[in-house]
Protein backbone atom coordinates (compact mmCIF):
# COMPACT_ATOMS: atom_id res chain seq x y z
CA UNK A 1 -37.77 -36.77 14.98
CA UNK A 2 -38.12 -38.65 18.36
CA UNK A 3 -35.13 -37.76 20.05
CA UNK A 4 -34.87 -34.51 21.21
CA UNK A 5 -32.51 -32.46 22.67
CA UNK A 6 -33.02 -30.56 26.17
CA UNK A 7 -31.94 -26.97 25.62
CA UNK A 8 -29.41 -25.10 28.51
CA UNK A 9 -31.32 -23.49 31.03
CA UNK A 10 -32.12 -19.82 29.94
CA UNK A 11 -32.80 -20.66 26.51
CA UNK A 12 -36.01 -21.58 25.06
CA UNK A 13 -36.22 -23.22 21.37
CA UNK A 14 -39.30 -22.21 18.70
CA UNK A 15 -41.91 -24.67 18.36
CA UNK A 16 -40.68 -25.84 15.11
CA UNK A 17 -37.32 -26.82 16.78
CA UNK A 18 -38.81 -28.49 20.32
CA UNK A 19 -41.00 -31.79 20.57
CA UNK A 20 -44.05 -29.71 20.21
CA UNK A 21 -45.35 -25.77 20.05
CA UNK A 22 -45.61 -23.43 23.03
CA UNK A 23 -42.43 -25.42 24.72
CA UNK A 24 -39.54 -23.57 26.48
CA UNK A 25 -37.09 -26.56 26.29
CA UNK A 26 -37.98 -29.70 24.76
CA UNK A 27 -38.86 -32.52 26.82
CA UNK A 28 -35.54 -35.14 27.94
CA UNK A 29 -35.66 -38.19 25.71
CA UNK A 30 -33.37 -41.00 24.47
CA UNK A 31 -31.43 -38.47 22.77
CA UNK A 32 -30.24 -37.34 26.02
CA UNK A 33 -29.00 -39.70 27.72
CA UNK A 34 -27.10 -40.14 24.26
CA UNK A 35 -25.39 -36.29 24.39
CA UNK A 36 -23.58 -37.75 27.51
CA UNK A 37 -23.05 -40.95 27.78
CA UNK A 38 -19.52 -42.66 27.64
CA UNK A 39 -19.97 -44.50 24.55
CA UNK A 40 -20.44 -41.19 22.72
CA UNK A 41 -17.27 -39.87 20.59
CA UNK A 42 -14.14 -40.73 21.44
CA UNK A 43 -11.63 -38.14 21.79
CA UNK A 44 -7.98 -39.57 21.56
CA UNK A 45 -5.17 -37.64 23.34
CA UNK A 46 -1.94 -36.62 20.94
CA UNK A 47 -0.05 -33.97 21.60
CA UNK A 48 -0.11 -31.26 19.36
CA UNK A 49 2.81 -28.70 18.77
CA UNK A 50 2.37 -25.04 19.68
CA UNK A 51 3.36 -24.01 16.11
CA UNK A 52 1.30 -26.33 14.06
CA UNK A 53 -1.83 -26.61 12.07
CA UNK A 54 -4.95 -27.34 13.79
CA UNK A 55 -6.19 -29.36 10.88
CA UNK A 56 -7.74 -32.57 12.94
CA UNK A 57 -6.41 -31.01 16.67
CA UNK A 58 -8.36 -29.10 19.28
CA UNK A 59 -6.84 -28.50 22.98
CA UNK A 60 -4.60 -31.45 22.84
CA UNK A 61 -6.42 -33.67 21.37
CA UNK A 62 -7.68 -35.11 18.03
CA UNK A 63 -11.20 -36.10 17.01
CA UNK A 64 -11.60 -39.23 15.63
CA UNK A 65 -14.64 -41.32 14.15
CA UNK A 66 -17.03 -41.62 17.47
CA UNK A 67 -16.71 -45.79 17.01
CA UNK A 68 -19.88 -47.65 15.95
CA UNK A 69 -22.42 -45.25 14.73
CA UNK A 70 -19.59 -42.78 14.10
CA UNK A 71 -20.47 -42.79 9.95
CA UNK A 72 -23.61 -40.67 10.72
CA UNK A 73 -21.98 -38.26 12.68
CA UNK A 74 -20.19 -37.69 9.27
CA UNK A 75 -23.04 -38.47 7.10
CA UNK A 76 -24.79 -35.88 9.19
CA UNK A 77 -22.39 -33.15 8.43
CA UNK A 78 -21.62 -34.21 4.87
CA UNK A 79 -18.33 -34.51 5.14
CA UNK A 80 -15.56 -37.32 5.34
CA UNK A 81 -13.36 -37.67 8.36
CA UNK A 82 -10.72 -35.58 7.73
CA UNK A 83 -13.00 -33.03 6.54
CA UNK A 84 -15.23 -33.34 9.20
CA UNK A 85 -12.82 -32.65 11.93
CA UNK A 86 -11.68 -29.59 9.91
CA UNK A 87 -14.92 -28.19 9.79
CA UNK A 88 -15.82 -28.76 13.55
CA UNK A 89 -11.67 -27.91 14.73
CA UNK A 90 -11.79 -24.64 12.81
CA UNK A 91 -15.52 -23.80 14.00
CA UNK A 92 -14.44 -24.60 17.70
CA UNK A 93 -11.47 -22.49 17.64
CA UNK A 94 -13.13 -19.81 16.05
CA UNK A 95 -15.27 -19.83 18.89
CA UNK A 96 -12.74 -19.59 21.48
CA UNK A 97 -11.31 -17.04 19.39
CA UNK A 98 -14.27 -14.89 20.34
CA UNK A 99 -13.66 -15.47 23.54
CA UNK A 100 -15.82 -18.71 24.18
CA UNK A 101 -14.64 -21.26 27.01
CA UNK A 102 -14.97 -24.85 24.74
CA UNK A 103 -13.43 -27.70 25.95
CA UNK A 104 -13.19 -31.20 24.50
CA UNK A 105 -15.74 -33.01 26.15
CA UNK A 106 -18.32 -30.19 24.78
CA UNK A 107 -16.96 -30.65 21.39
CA UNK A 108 -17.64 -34.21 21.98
CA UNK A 109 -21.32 -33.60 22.66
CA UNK A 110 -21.77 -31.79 19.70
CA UNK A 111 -20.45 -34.28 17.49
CA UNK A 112 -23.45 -36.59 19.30
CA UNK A 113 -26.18 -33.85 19.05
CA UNK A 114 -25.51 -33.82 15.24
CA UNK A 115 -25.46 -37.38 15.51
CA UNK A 116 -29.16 -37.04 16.70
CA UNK A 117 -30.50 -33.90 14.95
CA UNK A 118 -29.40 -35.82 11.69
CA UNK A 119 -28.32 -34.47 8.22
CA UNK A 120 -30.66 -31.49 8.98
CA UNK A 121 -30.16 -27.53 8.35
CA UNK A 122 -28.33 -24.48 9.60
CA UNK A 123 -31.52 -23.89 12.31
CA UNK A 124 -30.75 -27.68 13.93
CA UNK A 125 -27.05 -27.20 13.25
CA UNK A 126 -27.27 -24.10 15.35
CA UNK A 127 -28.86 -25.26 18.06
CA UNK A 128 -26.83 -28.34 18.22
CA UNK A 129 -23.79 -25.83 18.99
CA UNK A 130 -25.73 -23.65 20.98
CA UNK A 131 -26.62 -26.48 23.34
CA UNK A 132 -23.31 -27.92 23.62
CA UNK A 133 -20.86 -25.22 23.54
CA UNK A 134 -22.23 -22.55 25.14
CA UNK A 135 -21.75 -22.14 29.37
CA UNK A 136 -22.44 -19.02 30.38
CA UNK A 137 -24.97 -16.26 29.03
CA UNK A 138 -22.26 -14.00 27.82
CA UNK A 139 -21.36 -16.83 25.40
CA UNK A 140 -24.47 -16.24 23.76
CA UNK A 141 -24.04 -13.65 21.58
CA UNK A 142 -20.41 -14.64 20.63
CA UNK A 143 -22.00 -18.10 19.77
CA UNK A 144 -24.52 -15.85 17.04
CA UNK A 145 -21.67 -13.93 15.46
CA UNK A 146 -19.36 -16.62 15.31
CA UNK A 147 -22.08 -18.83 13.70
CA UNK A 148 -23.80 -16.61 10.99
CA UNK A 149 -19.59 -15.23 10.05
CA UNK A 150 -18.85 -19.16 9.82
CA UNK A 151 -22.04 -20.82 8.24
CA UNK A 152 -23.76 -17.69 6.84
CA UNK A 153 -26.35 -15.67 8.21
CA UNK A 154 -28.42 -17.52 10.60
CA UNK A 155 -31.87 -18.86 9.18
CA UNK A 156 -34.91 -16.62 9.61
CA UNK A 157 -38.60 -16.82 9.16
CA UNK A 158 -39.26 -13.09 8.74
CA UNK A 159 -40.85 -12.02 11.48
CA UNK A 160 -37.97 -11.57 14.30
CA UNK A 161 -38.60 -12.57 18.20
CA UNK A 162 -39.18 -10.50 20.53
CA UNK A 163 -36.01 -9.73 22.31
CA UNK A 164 -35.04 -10.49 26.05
CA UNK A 165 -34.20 -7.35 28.60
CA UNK A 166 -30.95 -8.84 27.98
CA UNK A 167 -29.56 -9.38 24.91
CA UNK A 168 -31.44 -10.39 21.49
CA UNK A 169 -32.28 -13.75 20.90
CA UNK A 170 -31.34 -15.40 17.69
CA UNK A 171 -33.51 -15.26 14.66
CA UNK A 172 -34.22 -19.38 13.89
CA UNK A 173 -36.67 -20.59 11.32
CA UNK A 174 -39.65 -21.83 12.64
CA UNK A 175 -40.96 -24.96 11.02
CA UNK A 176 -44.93 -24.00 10.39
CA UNK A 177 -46.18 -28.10 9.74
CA UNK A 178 -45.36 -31.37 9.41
CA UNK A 179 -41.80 -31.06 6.57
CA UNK A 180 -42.22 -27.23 6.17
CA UNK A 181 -39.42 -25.36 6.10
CA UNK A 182 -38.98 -21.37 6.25
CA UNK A 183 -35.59 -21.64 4.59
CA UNK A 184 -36.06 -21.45 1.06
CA UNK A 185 -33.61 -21.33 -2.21
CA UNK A 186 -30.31 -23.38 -2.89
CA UNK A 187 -29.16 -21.81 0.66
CA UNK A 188 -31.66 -24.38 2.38
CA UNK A 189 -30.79 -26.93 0.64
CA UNK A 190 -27.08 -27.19 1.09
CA UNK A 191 -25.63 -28.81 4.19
CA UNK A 192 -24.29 -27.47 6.61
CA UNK A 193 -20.40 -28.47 5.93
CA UNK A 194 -20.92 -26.99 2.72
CA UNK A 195 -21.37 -24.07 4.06
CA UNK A 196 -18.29 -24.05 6.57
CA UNK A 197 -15.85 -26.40 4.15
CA UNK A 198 -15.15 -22.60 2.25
CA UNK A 199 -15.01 -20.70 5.43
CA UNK A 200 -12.62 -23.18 7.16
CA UNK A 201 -10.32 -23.27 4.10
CA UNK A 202 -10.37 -19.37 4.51
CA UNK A 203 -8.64 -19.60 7.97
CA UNK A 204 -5.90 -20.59 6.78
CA UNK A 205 -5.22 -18.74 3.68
CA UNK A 206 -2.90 -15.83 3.68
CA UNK A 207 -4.74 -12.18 3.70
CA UNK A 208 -2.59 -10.99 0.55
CA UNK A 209 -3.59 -13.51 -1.44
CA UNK A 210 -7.66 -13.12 -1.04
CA UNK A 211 -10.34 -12.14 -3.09
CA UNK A 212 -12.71 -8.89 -2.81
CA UNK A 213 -15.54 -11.63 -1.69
CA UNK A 214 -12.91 -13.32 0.53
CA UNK A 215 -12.17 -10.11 2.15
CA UNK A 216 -15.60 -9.48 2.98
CA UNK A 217 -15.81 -13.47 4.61
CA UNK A 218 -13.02 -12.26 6.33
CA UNK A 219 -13.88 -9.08 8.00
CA UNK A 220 -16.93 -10.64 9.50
CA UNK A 221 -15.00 -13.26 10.87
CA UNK A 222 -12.61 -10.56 12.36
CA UNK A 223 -15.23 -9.21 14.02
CA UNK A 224 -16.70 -12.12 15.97
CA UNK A 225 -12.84 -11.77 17.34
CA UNK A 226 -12.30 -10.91 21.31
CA UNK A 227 -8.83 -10.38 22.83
CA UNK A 228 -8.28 -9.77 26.33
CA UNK A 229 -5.19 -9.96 28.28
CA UNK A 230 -3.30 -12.36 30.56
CA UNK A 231 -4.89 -12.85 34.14
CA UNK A 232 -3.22 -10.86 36.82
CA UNK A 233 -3.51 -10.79 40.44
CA UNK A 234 -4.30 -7.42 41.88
CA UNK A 235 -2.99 -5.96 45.36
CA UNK A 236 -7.37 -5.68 45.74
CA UNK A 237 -9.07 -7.80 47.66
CA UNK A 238 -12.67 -8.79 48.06
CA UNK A 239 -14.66 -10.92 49.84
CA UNK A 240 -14.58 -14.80 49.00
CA UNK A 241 -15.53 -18.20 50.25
CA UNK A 242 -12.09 -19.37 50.46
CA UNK A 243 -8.54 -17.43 50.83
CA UNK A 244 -6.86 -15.73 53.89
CA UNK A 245 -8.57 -15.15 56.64
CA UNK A 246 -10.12 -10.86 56.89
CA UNK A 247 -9.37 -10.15 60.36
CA UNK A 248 -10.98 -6.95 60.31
CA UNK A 249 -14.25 -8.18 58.97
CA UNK A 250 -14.34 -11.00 61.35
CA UNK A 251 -13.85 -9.02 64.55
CA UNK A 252 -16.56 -6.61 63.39
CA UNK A 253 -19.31 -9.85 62.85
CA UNK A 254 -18.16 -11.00 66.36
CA UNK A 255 -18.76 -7.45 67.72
CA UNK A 256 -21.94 -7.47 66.29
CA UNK A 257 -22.61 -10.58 68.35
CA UNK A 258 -21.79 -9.52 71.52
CA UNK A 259 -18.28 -10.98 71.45
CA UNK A 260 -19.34 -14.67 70.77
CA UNK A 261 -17.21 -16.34 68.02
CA UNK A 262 -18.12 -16.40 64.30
CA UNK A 263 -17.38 -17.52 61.50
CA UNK A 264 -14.49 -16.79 59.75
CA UNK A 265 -14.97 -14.52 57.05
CA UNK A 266 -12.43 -15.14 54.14
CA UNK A 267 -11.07 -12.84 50.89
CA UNK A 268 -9.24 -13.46 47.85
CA UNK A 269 -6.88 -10.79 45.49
CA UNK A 270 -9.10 -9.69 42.74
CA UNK A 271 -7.94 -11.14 39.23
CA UNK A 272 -7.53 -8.50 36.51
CA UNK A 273 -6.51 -8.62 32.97
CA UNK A 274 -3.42 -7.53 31.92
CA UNK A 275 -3.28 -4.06 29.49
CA UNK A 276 -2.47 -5.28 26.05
CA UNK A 277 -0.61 -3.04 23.80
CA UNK A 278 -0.76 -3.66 20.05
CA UNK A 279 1.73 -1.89 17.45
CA UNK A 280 0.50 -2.30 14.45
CA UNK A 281 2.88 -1.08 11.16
CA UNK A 282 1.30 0.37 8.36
CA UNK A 283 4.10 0.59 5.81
CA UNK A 284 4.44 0.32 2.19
CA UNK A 285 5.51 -3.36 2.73
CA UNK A 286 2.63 -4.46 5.42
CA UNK A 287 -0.25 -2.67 2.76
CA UNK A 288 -1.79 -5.92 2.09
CA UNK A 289 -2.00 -7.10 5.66
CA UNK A 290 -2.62 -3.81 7.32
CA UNK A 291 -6.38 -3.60 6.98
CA UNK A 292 -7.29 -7.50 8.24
CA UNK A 293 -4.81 -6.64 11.18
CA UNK A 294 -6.40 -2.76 12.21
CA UNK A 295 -9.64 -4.83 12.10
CA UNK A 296 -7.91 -7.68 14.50
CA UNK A 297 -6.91 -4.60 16.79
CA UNK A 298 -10.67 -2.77 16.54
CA UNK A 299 -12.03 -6.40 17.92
CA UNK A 300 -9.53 -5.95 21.08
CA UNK A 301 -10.48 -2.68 21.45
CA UNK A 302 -13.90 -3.05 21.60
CA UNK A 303 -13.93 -5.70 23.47
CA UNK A 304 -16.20 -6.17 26.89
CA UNK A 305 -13.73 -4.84 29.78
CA UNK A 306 -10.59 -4.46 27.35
CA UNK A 307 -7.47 -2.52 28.74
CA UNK A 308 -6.20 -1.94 24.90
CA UNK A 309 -3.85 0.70 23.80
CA UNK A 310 -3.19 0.90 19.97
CA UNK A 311 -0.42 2.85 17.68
CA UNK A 312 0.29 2.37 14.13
CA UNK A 313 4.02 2.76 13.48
CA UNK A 314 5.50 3.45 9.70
CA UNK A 315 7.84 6.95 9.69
CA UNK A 316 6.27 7.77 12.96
CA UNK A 317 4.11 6.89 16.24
CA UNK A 318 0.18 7.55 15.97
CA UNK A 319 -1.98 6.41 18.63
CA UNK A 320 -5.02 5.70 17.56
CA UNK A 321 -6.89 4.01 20.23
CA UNK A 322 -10.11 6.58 20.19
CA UNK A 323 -9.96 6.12 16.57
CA UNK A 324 -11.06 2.43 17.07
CA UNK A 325 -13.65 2.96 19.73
CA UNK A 326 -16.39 3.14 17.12
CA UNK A 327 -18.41 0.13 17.67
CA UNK A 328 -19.07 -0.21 13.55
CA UNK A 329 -15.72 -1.71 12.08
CA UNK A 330 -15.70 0.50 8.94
CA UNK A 331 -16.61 3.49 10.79
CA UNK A 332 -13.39 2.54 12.52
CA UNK A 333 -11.31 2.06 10.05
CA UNK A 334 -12.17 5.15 8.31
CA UNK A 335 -11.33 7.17 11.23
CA UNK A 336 -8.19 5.70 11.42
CA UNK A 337 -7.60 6.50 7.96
CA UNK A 338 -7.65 10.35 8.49
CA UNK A 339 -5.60 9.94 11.69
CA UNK A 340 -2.55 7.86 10.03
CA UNK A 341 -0.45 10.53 8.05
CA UNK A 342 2.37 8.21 6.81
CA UNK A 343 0.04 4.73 5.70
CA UNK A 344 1.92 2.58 3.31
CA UNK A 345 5.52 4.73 4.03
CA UNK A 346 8.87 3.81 4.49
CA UNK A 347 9.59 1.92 7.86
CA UNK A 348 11.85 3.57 10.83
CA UNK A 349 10.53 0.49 13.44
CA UNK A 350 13.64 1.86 15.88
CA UNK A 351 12.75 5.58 15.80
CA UNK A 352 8.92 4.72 16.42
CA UNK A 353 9.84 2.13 19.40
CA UNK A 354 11.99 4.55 20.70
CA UNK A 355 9.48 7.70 20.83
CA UNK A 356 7.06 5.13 22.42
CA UNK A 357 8.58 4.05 25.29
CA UNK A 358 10.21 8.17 25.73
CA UNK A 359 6.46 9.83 25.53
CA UNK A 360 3.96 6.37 26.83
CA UNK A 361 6.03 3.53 27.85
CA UNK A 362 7.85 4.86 30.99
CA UNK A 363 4.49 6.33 31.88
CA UNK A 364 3.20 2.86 33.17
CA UNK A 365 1.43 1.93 29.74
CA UNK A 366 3.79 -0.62 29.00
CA UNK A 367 4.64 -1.65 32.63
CA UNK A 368 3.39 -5.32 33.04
CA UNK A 369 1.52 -5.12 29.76
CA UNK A 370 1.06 -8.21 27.05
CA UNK A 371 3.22 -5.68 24.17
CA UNK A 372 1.92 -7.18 20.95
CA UNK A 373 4.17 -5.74 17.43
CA UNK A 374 2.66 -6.94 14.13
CA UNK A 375 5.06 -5.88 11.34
CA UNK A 376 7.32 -8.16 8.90
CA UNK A 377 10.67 -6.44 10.51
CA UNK A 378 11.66 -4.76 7.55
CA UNK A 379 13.69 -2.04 8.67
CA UNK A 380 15.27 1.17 6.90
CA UNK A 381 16.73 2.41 9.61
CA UNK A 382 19.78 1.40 12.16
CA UNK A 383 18.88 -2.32 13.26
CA UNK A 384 21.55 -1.82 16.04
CA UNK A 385 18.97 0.93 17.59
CA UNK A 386 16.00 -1.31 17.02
CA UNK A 387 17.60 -3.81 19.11
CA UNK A 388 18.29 -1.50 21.89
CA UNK A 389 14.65 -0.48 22.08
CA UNK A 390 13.49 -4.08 22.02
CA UNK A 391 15.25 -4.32 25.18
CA UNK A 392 13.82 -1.58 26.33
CA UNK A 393 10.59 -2.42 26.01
CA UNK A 394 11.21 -6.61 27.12
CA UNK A 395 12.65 -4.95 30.68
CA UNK A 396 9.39 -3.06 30.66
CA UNK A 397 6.67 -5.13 29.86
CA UNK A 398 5.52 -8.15 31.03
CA UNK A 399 5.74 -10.43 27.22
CA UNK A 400 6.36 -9.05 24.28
CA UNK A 401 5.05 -11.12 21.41
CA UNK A 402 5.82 -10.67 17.31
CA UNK A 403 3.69 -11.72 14.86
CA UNK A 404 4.93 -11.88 11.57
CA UNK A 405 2.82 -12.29 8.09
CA UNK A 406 5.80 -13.68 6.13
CA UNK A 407 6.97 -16.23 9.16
CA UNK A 408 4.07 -18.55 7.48
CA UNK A 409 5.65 -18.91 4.04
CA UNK A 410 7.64 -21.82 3.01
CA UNK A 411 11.66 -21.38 3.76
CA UNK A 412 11.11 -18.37 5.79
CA UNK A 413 14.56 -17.24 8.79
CA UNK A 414 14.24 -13.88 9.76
CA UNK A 415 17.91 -12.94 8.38
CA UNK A 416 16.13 -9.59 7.59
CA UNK A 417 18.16 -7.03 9.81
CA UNK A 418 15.73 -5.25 11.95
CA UNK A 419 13.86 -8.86 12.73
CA UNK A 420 17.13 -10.53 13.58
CA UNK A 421 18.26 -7.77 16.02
CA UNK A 422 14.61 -7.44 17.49
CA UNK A 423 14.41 -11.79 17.87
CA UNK A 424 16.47 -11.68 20.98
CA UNK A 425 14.20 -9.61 22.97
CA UNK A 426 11.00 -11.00 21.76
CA UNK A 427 9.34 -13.83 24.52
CA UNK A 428 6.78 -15.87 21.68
CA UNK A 429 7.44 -15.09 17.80
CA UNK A 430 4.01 -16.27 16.13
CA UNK A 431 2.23 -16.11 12.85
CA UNK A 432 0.01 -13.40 11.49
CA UNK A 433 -0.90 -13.91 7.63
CA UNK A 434 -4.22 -15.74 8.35
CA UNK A 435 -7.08 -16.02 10.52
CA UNK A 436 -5.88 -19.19 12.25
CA UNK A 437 -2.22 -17.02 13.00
CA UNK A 438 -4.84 -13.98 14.54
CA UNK A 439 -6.71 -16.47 16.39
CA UNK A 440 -3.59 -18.31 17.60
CA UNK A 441 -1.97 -14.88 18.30
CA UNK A 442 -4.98 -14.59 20.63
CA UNK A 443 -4.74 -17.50 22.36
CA UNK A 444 -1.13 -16.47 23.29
CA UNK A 445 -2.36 -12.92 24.11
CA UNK A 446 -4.39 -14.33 26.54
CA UNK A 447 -2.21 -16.96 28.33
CA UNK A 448 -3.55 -20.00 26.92
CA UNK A 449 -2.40 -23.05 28.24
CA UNK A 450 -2.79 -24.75 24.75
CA UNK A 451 -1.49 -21.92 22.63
C-alpha cells in the first residue's frame, strides 16, 4: 500500500502496519495530505432533534457520500450509504459515550483514512480510528474497549507487546511478509461493517427483548460506558495564564525583586464535576431492565474521578454505592445482589424518595447534584406524596433527569399516576430501554451541548 498514514504522536504502529519494520510512525505520504485536505468528506449541517434517532446524525450534522471518490469510502467499509453512516454514527457515539471528545471534522478524517487503508481488516480499521479520533492519551484505552465491545476482540498475533509504564498498548496483528496475515478463520475474513452492522442494530434494540448472546454484546458495551457529571465552577482557585489578577502572588514576585514591577500573575476558579446521583428501581416491573441499568450505574461509579452515589429503590432505600466499587462488573453485580433485600418487589417510589432526601438528601448529597431516577413510574403507593417529594428533591438538586424504559415504545403518555405527578418536577425526561437511550442519558448527564 503506498499511502500511509502518520500515526498521533505517542503511538507507534507494528511493522506490519507502518511503511516498513522497526518504524515508530510511518513515514508522511500522499495519504496525508489526503486525511486533511478540504476536498475530503463533506459533512452537511441539519439540525437534528434532541429526542431523535441518530441513524445518519452525529453532533449536528449528517454524513453524506464524501463527493467524487466517496464510493470507496463505502466500498471500503462494505456497506451502502445509509448503512455506512449507521455503522460509523453509532461507533462515534459509542465512543463519546465512553467518555471520548469526537467531533465532526475527526469523524471526517476517518471516513478518508478508510478511504486510504482500503477494504482491509479489523488491525487497519483500528488504527484508522485510533489515528483520527483519539486526542489525548487518556482516550486511549477507551478507544480499545470501545473497539473490541463494537467490532469484536481486537486482532492478535499471539505473542502480546510489551506494555508502556503507562497503560497497555493494544494487541494488533502483525503482518510477518509480503500478504500474510496473523488473523486467521472466517473472523479475518469478514469486513469490518460486518462486524459492527449487528452491534449497531443492538443499540437500539430494547434490553427486554434480547437474547442470552445479545446480553452478553451488551454488557461489554456497558462497560466501555463513562459518566461524569456537569462542569461546575468551584469557589478554588489556582494559578492560570489568564483570569483575575492574584494580588497576593504578585506583590510577593515584586518583593522578591526588590520592589521593581512584575508581571502580573493571573488565576482562574477550578472546574469540578458535579456529584451525580443515580436511583435505580429494582421492582417486579423494571426485572428485565434492572441488570443492563445496575451495569450502566457500575460504569459511573467506576469511573476515573467520579463523584457517584447509587441506591436501588423498590419497597425501600438501599445504597449500594460500595457494592459497585468492584472494578469486575459481575463481581459487582453479585454484591449488589446480596445487598438488595426487596429485588423484583412491589414499588413505594414516594416512601423511598421521601426516606432519601430525610436520611442523605438534606445532608448535601443531593445539593447541586445531576439526580438521575431510572424507573417506569409505576407506583403502588399515594402519587399525591410522590409528587411532593419530586419537589423536594427539584428545590434541592441542581437537574433532575427521568429515564424511562417504556417512554421508547410506540403510543407511549405517561398517564400512569406516579409518572404524571412526578413529570412536573422533572427538568429532561429521556429514554432508557436501549443502549443509544443510556448513551444519550449520558450525554445529558454530562451537559452536552448536543444532547
Amino acid at each position: 500500500m503506498s499511502e500511509t498514514l502518520r500515526l498521533r504522536a505517542g503511538t507507534r504502529a507494528p511493522s506490519g502496519l507502518s511503511g516498513g519494520p522497526g518504524e515508530g510512525a510511518a513515514r508522511a505520504g500522499p495519504g496525508d495530505a489526503a486525511l486533511h485536505s478540504p476536498a475530503g468528506p463533506r459533512v452537511a449541517g441539519a439540525a437534528v432533534r434532541p429526542g431523535g434517532r441518530d441513524g445518519g446524525s452525529l453532533g449536528g450534522a449528517r454524513l453524506s457520500p464524501p463527493g467524487p471518490g466517496g464510493d470507496a469510502v463505502l466500498d471500503a467499509i462494505g456497506l451502502d450509504d445509509e448503512g455506512a453512516a449507521r455503522v460509523v454514527v453509532g461507533f462515534v457515539r459509542t465512543l463519546r459515550g465512553a467518555g471520548v471528545t469526537v467531533v465532526t471534522g475527526q469523524v471526517a478524517a476517518f471516513l478518508r483514512a478508510l478511504d486510504v487503508v482500503g477494504p482491509s481488516g479489523r488491525a487497519q480499521a483500528y488504527w484508522a480510528g485510533r489515528s483520527t479520533l483519539c486526542s489525548e492519551r487518556d482516550d486511549l484505552a477507551r478507544y480499545d474497549r470501545v473497539f473490541a465491545a463494537y467490532f469484536g476482540d481486537r486482532p492478535h498475533n499471539g505473542s502480546p507487546r510489551p506494555a508502556s509504564p503507562f497503560r497497555p498498548r493494544p494487541q494488533v496483528a502483525v503482518a510477518s511478509g509480503p500478504g500474510a496475515s496473523a488473523e486467521t478463520g472466517p473472523a479475518a475474513e469478514r469486513p469490518v461493517a460486518a462486524l459492527a452492522s449487528a452491534t449497531e442494530v443492538l443499540r437500539h434494540r430494547d434490553v427486554a427483548a434480547l437474547t442470552d448472546a445479545e446480553r452478553t454484546q451488551l454488557r461489554r458495551l456497558l462497560a466501555a460506558l463513562a459518566l461524569g457529571g456537569e462542569p461546575r465552577r468551584s469557589a478554588r482557585r489556582r494559578p492560570a495564564r489568564h483570569g483575575e489578577v492574584d494580588a497576593r502572588r504578585t506583590v510577593r514576585a515584586m518583593l522578591r525583586q526588590g520592589g521593581e514591577p512584575a508581571r502580573l500573575c493571573r488565576r482562574a476558579r477550578v472546574r469540578k464535576p458535579r456529584r451525580v446521583v443515580l436511583l435505580v428501581d429494582v421492582s417486579g416491573s423494571m426485572a428485565p431492565y434492572a441488570d443492563a441499568l445496575l451495569r450502566f450505574a457500575h460504569a459511573a461509579r467506576i469511573a476515573p474521578a467520579a463523584r457517584t452515589e447509587v441506591f436501588t429503590l423498590g419497597t425501600r432505600l438501599t445504597r449500594v454505592t460500595v457494592a459497585l466499587a468492584h472494578r469486575t462488573p459481575d463481581l459487582a453485580m453479585a454484591a449488589v445482589g446480596r445487598a438488595v433485600p426487596d429485588w423484583s418487589g412491589g414499588t413505594r417510589l414516594g416512601e423511598t424518595l421521601r426516606a432519601f432526601l430525610e436520611g442523605w438528601g438534606r445532608r448535601g448529597l443531593a445539593r447541586g447534584a445531576v439526580v438521575v431516577l431510572l424507573s417506569d413510574g409505576w407506583e403502588r403507593g399515594d402519587p399525591a406524596l410522590l409528587g411532593e417529594q419530586m419537589r423536594r428533591l427539584h428545590r434541592l438538586a441542581h437537574r433532575v433527569v427521568w429515564a424511562n424504559p417504556r417512554k421508547g415504545r410506540p403510543g407511549y403518555a405517561p398517564l400512569a399516576g406516579g409518572m404524571a405527578a412526578a413529570l412536573p418536577s422533572v427538568d429532561v425526561f429521556v429514554e432508557g430501554q436501549s443502549l443509544a437511550a443510556l448513551e444519550r442519558l449520558a450525554a445529558v448527564v454530562r451537559g452536552a451541548a448536543d444532547a
